[in-house]
Protein backbone atom coordinates (compact mmCIF):
# COMPACT_ATOMS: atom_id res chain seq x y z
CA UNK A 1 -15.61 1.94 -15.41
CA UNK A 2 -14.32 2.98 -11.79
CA UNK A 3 -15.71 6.87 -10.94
CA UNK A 4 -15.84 8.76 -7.39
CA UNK A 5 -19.14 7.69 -5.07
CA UNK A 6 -18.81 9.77 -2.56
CA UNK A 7 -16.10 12.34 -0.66
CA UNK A 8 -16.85 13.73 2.46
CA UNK A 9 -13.58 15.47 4.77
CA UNK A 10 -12.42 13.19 8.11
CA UNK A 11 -10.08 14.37 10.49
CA UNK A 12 -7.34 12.22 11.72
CA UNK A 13 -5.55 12.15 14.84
CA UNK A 14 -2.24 13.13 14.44
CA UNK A 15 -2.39 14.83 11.26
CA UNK A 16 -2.73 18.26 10.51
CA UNK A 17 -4.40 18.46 7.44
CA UNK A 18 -7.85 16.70 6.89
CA UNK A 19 -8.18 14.37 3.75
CA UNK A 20 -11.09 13.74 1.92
CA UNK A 21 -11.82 9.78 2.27
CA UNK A 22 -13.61 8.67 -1.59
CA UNK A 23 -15.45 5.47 -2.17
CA UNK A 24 -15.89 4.24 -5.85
CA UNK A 25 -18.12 3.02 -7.76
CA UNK A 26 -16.78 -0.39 -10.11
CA UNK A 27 -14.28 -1.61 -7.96
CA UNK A 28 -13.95 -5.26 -6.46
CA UNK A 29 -13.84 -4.20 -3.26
CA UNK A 30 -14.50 -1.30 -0.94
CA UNK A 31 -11.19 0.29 -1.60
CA UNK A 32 -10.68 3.91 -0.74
CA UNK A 33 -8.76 6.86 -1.26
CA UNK A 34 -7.31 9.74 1.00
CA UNK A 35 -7.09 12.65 -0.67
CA UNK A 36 -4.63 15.25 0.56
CA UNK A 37 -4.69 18.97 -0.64
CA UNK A 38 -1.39 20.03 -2.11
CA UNK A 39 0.46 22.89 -0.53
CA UNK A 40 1.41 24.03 -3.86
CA UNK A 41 0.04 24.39 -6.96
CA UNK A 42 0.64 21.72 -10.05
CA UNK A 43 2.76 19.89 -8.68
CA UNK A 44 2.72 16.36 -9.03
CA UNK A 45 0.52 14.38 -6.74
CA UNK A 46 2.68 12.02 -4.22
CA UNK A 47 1.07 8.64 -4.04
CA UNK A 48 1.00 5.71 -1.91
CA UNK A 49 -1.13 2.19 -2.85
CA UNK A 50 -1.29 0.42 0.60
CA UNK A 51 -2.51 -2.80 1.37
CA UNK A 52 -4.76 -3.38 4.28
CA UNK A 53 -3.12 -5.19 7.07
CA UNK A 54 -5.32 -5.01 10.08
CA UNK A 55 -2.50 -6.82 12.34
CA UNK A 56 0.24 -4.61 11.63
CA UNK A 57 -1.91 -1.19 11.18
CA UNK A 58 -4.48 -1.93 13.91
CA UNK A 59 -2.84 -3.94 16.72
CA UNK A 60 0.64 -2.98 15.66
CA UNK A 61 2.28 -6.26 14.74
CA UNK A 62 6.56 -6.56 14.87
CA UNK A 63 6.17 -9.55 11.52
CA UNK A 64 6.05 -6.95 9.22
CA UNK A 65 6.69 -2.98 8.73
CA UNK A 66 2.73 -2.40 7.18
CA UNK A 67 1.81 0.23 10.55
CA UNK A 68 4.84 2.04 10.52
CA UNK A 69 4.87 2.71 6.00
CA UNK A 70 1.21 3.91 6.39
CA UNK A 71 1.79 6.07 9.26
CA UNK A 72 4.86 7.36 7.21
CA UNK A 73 2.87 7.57 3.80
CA UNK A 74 -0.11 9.51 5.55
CA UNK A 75 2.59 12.51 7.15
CA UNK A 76 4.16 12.60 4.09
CA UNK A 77 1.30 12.97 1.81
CA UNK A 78 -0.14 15.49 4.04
CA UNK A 79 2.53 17.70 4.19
CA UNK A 80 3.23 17.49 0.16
CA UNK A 81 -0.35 16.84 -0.94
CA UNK A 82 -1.47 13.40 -2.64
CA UNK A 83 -3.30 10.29 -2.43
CA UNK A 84 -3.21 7.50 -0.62
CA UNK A 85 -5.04 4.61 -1.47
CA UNK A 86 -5.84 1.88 0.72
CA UNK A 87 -6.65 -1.21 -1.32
CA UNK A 88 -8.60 -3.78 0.73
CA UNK A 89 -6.00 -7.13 -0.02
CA UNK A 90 -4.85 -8.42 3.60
CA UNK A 91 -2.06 -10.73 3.53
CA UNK A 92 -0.83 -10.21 -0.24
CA UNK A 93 -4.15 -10.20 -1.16
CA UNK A 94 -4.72 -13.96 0.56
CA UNK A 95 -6.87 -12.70 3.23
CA UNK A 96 -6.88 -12.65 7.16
CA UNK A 97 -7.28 -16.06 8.11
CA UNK A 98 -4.76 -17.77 5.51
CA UNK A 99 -2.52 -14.77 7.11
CA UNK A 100 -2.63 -16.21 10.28
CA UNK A 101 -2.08 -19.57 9.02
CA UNK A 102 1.20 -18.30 6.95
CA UNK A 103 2.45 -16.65 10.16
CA UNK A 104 2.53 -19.98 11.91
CA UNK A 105 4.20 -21.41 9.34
CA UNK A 106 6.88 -18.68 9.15
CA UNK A 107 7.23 -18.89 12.92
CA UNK A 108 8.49 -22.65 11.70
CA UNK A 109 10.91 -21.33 9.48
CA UNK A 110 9.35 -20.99 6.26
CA UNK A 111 9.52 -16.72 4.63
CA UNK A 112 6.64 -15.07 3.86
CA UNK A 113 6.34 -16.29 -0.07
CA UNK A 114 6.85 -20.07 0.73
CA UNK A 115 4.26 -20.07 3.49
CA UNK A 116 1.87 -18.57 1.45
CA UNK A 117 2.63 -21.75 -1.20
CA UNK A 118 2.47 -24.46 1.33
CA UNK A 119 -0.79 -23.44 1.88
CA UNK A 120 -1.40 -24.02 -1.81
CA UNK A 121 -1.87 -20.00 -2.43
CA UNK A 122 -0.27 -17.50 -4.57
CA UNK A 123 2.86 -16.04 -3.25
CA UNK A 124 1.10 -12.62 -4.23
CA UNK A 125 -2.14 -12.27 -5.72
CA UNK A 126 -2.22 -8.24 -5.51
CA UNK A 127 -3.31 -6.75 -8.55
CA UNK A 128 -3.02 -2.65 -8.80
CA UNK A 129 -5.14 -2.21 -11.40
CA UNK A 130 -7.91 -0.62 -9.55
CA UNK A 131 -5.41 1.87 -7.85
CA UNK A 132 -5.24 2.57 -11.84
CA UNK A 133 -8.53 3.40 -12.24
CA UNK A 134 -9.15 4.99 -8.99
CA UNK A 135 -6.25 7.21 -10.12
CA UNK A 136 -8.22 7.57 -13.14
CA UNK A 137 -11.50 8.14 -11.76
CA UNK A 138 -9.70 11.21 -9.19
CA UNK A 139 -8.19 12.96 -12.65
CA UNK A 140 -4.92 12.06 -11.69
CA UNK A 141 -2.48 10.16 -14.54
CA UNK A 142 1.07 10.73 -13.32
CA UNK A 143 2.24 10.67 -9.99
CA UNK A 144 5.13 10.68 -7.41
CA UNK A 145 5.06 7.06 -6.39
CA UNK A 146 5.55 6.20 -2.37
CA UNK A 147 7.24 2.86 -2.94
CA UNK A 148 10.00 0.45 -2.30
CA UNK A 149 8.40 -2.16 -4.56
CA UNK A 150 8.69 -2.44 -8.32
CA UNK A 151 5.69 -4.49 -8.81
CA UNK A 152 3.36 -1.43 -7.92
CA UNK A 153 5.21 0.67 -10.17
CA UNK A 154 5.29 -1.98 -13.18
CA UNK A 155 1.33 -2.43 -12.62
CA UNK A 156 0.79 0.93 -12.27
CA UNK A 157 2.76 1.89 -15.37
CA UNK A 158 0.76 -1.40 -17.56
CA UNK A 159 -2.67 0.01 -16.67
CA UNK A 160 -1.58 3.79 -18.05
CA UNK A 161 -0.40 5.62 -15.17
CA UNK A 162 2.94 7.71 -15.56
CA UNK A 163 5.42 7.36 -12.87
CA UNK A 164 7.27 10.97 -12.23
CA UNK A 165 9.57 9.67 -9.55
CA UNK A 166 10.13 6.84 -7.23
CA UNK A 167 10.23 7.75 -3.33
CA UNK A 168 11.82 5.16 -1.46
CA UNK A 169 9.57 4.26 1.75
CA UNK A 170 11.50 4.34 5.25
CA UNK A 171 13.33 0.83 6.36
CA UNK A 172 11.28 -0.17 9.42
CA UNK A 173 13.45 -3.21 10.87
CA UNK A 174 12.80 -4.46 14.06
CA UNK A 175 13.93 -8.20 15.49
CA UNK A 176 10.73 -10.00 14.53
CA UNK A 177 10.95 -9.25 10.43
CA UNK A 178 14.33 -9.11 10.02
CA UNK A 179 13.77 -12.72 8.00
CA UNK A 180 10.09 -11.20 6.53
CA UNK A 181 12.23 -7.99 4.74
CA UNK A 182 15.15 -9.97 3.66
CA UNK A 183 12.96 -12.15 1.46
CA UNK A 184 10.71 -9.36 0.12
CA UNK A 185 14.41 -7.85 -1.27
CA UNK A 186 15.87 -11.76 -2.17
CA UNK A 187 12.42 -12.92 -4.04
CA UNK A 188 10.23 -10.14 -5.24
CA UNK A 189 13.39 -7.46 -5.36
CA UNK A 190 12.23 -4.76 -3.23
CA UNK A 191 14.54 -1.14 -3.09
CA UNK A 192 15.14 -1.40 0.63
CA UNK A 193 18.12 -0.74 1.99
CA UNK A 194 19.15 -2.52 5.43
């Protein structure tokens, strides 16, 4: 059983509400949550469930649009009120390392999913069945979801939370992942519009 550890308020730099950050007890990993107040009363909590990507978040990597959706997700959700939950996977859930091993190999031609099984890995080993639960564990069973792929929504949905509405996440192209978005639309059928 997943249930809240601790909340305590951080302020972020360019954002003009302050979240609570909430740890959990029962999950895998240290996953957290960013909890947003909502400007207005029962409505229906807008949630995104990130995955960690310390190139493209921290040092701002061009292979792949991770820095740009969380920056989007976390003005979004503080403006409307939400969650975000930040789900400690790097790489598709492969980890950092093998991640820099798959980016040489796409740098030799090879997308994102058939790097990842040249090296003998899973394409995507992601589950979202703790963002369930840490749902759960916050009170919150149906949601706005802060997606452009249906995987997260299908999980979601499997482990009992109710999907209100699909919002499309912003199309961050740039010349270095042209090739990395095309095949998350071609092979895993993302909602992104180029």
């Amino acid at each position: 059983m997943v249930t809240v550890r601790q909340r305590v308020d951080i302020p972020l730099q360019d954002v003009p509400v302050t979240p609570d950050f909430v740890s959990f007890e029962g999950v895998l990993k240290e996953h957290i949550a960013l909890v947003f107040p909502s400007p207005v009363a029962g409505t229906t909590p807008l949630v995104r469930v990130h995955s960690e990507c310390i190139t493209g978040e921290v040092f701002g990597s061009q292979l792949c649009d991770c820095g740009p959706q969380l920056r989007e997700a976390l003005a979004l959700i503080a403006r409307q009120g939400g969650v975000l939950l930040y789900l400690r996977q790097e790489g598709r859930g492969i980890g950092l390392y093998a991640k820099l091993q798959a980016y040489s190999l796409q740098k030799q031609g090879l997308d994102t999913f058939e790097a990842n099984r040249h090296l003998n890995l899973p394409e995507d080993s992601r589950s979202f069945e703790d963002a369930a639960k840490m749902l759960d564990a916050l009170g919150i069973n149906k949601i706005r979801l802060l997606t452009n792929n249906p995987d997260k929504q299908a999980q979601l949905e499997q482990y009992g939370i109710e999907i209100e509405d699909i919002v499309p996440t912003g199309v961050y192209l740039n010349p270095h992942n042209r090739r990395y978005l095309e095949a998350k639309v071609k092979l895993r059928d993302h909602k992104i519009a180029f």
